[in-house]
N, C-alpha and C. Protein backbone atom coordinates (compact mmCIF):
# COMPACT_ATOMS: atom_id res chain seq x y z
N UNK A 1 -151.55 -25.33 93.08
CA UNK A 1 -151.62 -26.64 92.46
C UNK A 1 -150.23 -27.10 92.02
N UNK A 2 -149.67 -26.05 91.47
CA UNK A 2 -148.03 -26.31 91.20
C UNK A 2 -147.14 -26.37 92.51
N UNK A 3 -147.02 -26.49 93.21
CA UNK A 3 -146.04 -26.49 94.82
C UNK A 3 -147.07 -27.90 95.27
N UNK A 4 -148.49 -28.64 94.85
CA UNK A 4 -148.64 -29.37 95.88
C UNK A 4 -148.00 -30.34 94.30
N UNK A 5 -147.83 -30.66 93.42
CA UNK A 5 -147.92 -31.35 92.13
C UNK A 5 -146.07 -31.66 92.58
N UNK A 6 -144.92 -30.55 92.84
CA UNK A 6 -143.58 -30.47 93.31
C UNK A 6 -143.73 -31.20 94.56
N UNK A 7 -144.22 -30.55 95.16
CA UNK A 7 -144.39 -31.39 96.51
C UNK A 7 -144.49 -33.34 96.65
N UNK A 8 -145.40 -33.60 95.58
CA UNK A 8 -145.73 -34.97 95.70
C UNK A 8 -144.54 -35.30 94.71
N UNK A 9 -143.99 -35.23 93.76
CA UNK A 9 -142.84 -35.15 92.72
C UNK A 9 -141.66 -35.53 93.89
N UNK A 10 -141.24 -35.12 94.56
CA UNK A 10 -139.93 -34.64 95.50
C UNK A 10 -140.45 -35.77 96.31
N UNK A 11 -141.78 -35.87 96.88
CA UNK A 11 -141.56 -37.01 97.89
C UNK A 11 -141.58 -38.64 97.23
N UNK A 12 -142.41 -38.47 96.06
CA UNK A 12 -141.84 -39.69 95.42
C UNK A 12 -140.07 -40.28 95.21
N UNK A 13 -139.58 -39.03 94.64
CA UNK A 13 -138.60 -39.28 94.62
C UNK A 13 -137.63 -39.73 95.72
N UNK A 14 -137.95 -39.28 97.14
CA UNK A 14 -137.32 -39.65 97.86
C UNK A 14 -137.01 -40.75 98.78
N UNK A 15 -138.31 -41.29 98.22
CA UNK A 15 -139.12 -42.63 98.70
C UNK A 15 -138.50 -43.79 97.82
N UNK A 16 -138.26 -43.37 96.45
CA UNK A 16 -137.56 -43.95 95.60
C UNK A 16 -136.15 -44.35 96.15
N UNK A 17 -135.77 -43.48 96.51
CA UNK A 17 -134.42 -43.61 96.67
C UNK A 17 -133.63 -44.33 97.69
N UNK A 18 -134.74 -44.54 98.96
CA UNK A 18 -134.87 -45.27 99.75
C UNK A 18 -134.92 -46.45 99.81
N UNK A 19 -135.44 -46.62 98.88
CA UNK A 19 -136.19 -48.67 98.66
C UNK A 19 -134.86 -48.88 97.60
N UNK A 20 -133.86 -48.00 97.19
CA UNK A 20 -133.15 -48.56 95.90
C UNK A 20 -132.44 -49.50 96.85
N UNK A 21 -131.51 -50.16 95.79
CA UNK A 21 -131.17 -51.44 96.44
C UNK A 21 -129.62 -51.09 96.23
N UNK A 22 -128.79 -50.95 97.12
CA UNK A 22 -127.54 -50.28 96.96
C UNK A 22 -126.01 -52.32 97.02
N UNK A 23 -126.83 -53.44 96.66
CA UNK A 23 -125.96 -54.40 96.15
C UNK A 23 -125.79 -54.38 94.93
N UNK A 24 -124.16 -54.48 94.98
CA UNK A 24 -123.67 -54.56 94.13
C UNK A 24 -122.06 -55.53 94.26
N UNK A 25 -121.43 -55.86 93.09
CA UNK A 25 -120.19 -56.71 93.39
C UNK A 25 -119.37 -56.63 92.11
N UNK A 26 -118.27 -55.94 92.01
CA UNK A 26 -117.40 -56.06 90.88
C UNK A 26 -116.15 -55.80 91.08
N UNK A 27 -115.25 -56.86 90.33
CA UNK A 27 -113.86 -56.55 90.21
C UNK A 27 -113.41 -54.93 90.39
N UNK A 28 -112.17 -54.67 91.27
CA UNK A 28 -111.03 -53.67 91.47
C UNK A 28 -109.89 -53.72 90.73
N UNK A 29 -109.26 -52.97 90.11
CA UNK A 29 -108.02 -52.55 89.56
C UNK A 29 -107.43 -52.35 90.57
N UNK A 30 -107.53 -50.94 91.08
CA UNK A 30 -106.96 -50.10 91.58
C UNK A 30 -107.17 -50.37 93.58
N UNK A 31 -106.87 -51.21 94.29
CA UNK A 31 -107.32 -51.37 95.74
C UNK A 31 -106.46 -49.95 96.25
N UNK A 32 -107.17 -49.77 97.37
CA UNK A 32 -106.72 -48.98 98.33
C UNK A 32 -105.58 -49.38 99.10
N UNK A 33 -104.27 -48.24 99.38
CA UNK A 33 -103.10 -48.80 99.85
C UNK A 33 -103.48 -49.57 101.41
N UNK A 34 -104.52 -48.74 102.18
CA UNK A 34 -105.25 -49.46 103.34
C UNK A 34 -105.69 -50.73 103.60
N UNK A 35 -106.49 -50.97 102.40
CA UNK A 35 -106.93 -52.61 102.33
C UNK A 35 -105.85 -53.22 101.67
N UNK A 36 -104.94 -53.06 100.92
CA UNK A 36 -103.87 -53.63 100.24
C UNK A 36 -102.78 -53.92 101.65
N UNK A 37 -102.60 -53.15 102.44
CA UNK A 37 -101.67 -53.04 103.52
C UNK A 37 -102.76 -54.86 104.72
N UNK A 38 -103.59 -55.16 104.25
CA UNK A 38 -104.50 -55.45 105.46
C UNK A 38 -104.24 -57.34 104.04
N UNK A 39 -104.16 -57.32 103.53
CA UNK A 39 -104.13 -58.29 102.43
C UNK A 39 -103.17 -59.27 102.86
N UNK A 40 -103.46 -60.54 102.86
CA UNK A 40 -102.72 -61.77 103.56
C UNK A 40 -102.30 -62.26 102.09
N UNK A 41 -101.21 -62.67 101.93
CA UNK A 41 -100.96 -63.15 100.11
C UNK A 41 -101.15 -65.29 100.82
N UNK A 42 -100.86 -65.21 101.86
CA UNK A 42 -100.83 -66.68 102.47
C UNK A 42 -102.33 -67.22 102.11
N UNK A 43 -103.39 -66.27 101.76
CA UNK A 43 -104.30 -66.53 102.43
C UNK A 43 -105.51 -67.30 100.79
N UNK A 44 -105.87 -67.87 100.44
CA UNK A 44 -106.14 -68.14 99.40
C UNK A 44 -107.66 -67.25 99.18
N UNK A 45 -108.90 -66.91 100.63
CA UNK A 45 -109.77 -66.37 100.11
C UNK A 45 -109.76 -65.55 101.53
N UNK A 46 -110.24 -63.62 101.58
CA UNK A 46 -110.02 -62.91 102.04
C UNK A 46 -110.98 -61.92 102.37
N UNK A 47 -111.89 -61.77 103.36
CA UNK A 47 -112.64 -60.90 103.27
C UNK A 47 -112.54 -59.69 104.43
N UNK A 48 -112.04 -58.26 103.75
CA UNK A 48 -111.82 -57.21 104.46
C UNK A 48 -113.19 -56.24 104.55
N UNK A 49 -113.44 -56.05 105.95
CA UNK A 49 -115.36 -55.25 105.59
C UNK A 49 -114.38 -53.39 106.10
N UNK A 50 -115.26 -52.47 104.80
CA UNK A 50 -114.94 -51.80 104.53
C UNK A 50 -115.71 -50.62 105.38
N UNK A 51 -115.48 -50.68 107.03
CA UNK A 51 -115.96 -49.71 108.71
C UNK A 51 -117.64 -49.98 107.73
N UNK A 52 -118.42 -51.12 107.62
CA UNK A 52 -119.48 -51.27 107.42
C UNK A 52 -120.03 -50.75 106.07
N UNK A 53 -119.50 -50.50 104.61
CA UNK A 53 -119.96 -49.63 103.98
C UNK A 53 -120.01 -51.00 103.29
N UNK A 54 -119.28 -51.92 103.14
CA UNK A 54 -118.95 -53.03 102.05
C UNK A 54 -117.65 -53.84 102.85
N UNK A 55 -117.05 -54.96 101.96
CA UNK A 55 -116.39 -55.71 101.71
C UNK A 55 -115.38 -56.04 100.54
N UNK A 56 -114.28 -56.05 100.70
CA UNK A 56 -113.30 -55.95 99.74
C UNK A 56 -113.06 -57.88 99.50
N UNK A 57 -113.21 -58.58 98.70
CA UNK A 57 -113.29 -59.91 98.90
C UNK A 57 -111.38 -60.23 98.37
N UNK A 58 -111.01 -60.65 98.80
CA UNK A 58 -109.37 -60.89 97.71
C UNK A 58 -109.21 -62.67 97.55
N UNK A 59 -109.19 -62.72 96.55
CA UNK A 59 -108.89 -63.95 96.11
C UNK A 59 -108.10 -64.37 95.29
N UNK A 60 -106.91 -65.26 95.68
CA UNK A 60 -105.55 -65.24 95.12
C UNK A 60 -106.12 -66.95 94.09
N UNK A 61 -105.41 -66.82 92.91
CA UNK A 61 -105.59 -67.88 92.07
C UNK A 61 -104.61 -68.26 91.23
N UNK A 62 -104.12 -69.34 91.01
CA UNK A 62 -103.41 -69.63 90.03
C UNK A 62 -103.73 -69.63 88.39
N UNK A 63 -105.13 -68.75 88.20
CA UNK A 63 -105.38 -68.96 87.13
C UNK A 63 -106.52 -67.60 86.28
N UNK A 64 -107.10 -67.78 85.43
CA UNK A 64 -108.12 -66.47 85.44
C UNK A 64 -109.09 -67.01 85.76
N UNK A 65 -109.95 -65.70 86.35
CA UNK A 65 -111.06 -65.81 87.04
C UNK A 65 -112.37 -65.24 86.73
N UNK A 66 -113.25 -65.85 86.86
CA UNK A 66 -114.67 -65.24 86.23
C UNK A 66 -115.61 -65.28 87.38
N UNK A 67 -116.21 -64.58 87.75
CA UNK A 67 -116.29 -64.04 89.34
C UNK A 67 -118.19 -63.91 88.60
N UNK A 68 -119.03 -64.22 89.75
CA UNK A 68 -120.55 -64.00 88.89
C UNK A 68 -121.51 -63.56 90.83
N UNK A 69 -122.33 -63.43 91.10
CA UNK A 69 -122.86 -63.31 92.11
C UNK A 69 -124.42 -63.14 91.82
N UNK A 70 -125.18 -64.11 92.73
CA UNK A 70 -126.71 -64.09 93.36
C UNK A 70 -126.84 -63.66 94.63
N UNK A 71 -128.19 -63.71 94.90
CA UNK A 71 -128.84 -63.55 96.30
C UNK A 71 -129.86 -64.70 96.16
N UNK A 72 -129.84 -65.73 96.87
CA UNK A 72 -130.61 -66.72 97.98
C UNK A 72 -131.43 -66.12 99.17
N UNK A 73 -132.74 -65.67 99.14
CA UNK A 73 -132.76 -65.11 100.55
C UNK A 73 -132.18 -64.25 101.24
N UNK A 74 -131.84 -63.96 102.50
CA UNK A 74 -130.45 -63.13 103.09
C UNK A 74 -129.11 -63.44 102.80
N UNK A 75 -128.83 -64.15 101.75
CA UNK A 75 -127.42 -65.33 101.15
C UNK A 75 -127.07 -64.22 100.09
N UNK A 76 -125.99 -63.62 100.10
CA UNK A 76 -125.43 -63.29 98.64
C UNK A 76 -124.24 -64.73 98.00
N UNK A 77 -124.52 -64.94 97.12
CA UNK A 77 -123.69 -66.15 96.66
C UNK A 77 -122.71 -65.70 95.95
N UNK A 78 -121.63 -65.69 95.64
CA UNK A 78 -120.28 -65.16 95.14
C UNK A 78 -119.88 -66.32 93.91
N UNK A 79 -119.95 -66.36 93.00
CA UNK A 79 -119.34 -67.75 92.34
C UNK A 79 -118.01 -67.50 91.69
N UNK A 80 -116.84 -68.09 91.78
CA UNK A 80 -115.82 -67.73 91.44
C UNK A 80 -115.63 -68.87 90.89
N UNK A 81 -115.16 -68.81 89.10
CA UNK A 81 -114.34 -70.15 88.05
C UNK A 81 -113.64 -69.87 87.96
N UNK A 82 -112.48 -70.44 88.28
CA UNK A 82 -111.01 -70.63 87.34
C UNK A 82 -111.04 -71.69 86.41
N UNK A 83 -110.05 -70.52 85.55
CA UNK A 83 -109.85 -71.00 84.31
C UNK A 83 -108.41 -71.01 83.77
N UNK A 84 -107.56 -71.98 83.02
CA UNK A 84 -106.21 -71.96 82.38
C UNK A 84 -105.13 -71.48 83.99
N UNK A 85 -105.59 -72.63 84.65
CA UNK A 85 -104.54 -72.37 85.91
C UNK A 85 -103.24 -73.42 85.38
N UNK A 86 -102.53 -72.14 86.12
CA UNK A 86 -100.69 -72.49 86.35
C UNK A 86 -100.46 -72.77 87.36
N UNK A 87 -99.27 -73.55 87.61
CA UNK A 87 -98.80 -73.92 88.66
C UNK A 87 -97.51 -72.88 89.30
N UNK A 88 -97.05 -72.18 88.52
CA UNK A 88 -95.90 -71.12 89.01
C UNK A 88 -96.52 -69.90 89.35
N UNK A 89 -98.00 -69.67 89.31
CA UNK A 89 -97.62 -67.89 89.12
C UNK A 89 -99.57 -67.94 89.80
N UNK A 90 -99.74 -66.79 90.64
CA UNK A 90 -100.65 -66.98 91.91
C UNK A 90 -100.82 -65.20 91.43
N UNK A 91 -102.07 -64.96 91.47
CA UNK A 91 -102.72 -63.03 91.22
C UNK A 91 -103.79 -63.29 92.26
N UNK A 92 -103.73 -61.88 92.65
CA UNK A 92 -104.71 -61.63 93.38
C UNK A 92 -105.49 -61.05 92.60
N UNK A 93 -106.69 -61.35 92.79
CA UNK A 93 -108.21 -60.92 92.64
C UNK A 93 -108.63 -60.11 93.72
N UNK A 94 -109.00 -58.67 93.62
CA UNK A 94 -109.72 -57.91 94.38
C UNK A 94 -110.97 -57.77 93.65
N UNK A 95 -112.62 -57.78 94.63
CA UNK A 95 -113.84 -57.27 94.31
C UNK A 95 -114.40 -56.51 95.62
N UNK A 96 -114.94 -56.08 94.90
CA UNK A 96 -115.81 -55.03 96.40
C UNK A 96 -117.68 -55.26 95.95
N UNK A 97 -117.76 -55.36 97.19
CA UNK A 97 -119.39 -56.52 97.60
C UNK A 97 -119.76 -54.96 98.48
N UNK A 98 -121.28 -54.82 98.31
CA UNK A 98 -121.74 -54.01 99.10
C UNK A 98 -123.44 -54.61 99.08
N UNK A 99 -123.62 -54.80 100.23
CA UNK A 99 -125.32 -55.52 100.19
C UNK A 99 -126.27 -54.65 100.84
N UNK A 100 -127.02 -55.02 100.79
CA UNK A 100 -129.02 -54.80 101.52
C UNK A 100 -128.98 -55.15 102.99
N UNK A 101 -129.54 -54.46 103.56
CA UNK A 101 -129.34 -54.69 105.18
C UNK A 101 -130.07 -56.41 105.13
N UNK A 102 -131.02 -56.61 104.31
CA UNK A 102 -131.68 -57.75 104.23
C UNK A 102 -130.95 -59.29 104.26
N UNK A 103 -129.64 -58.89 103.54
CA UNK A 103 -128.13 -59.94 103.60
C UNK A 103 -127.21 -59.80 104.10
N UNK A 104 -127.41 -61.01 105.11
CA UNK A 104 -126.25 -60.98 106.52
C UNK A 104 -125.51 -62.12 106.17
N UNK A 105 -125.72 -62.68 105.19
CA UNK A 105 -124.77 -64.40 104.66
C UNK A 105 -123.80 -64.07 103.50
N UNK A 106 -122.88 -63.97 103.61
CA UNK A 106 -121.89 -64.12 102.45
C UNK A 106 -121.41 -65.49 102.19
N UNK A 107 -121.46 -66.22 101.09
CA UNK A 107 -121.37 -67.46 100.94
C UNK A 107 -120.37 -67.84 99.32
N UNK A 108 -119.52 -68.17 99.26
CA UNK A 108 -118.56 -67.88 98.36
C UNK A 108 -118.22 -69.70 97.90
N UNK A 109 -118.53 -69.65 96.15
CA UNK A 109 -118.20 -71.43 95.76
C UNK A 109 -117.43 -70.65 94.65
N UNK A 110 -115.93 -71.77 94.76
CA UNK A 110 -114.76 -71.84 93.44
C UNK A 110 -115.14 -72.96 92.97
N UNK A 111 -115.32 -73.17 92.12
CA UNK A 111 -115.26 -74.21 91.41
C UNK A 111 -116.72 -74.85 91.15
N UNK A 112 -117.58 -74.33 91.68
CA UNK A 112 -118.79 -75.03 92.22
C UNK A 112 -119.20 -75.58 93.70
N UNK A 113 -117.76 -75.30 94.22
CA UNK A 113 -117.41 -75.77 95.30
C UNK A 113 -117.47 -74.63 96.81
N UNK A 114 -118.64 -74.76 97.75
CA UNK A 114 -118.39 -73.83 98.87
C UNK A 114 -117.18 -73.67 99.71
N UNK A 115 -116.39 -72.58 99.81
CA UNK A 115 -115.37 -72.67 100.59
C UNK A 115 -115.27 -71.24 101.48
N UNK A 116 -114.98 -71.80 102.78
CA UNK A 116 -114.87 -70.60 103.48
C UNK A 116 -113.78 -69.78 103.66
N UNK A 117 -113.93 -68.47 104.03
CA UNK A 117 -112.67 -67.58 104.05
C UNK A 117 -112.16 -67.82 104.86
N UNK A 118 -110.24 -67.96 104.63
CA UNK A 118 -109.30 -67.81 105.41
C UNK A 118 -109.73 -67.11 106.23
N UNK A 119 -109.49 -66.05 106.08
CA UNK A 119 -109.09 -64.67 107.10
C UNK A 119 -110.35 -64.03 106.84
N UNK A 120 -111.15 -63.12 108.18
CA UNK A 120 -111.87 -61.92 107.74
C UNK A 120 -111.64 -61.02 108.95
N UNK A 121 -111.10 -59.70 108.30
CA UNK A 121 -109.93 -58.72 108.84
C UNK A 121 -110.97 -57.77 108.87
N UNK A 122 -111.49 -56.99 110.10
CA UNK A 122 -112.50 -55.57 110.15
C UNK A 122 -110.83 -54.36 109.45
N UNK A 123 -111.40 -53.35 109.07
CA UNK A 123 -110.67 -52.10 109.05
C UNK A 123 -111.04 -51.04 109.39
């Protein structure tokens, strides 16, 4: 009774683990010298896909940024505000996006505003 009680225990669990939902999206400190080497500074919005595991998004701004993200359907929505922008001085923003086989749309608004990526660089 104890090995069939483990038994059903272990397969729940694994079943669990399966259905988890492995999206997620948050700011980088620290980028990889790889994707950093692959980084266009020309480029105002940047999406590097990481040999299929994720997406490194880079987004250069003249200002700070408050970065928020949904899902629409198969749509992950990216929302990026700037805030207290300068005119002399441009940072890059790195985030790393990793979705649900279920979302094949990456869809990215600054301002409120949809804009598409410059560049999108495989690695």
């Amino acid at each position: 009774m104890k090995k069939a009680f483990v038994l059903v225990l272990l397969l729940i669990s694994i079943l669990s683990a399966c259905n988890s939902s492995k999206l997620s999206f948050s700011e980088i400190d620290n980028v990889p010298n790889k994707v950093q080497d692959k980084v266009d500074s020309n480029l105002k919005l940047q999406s590097i896909t990481d040999r299929g595991k994720g997406y490194y998004i880079v987004f250069h701004s003249s200002g700070d940024v408050e970065a928020d993200f949904e899902t629409q359907g198969d749509t992950v929505l990216i929302k990026f505000n700037e805030t207290n922008l300068q005119d002399d001085v441009v940072k890059q923003h790195t985030f790393y996006l990793t979705t649900d086989p279920e979302h094949d749309v990456i869809d990215v608004h600054v301002n409120g505003e949809s804009v598409p990526f410059d560049g999108v660089t495989v690695q």
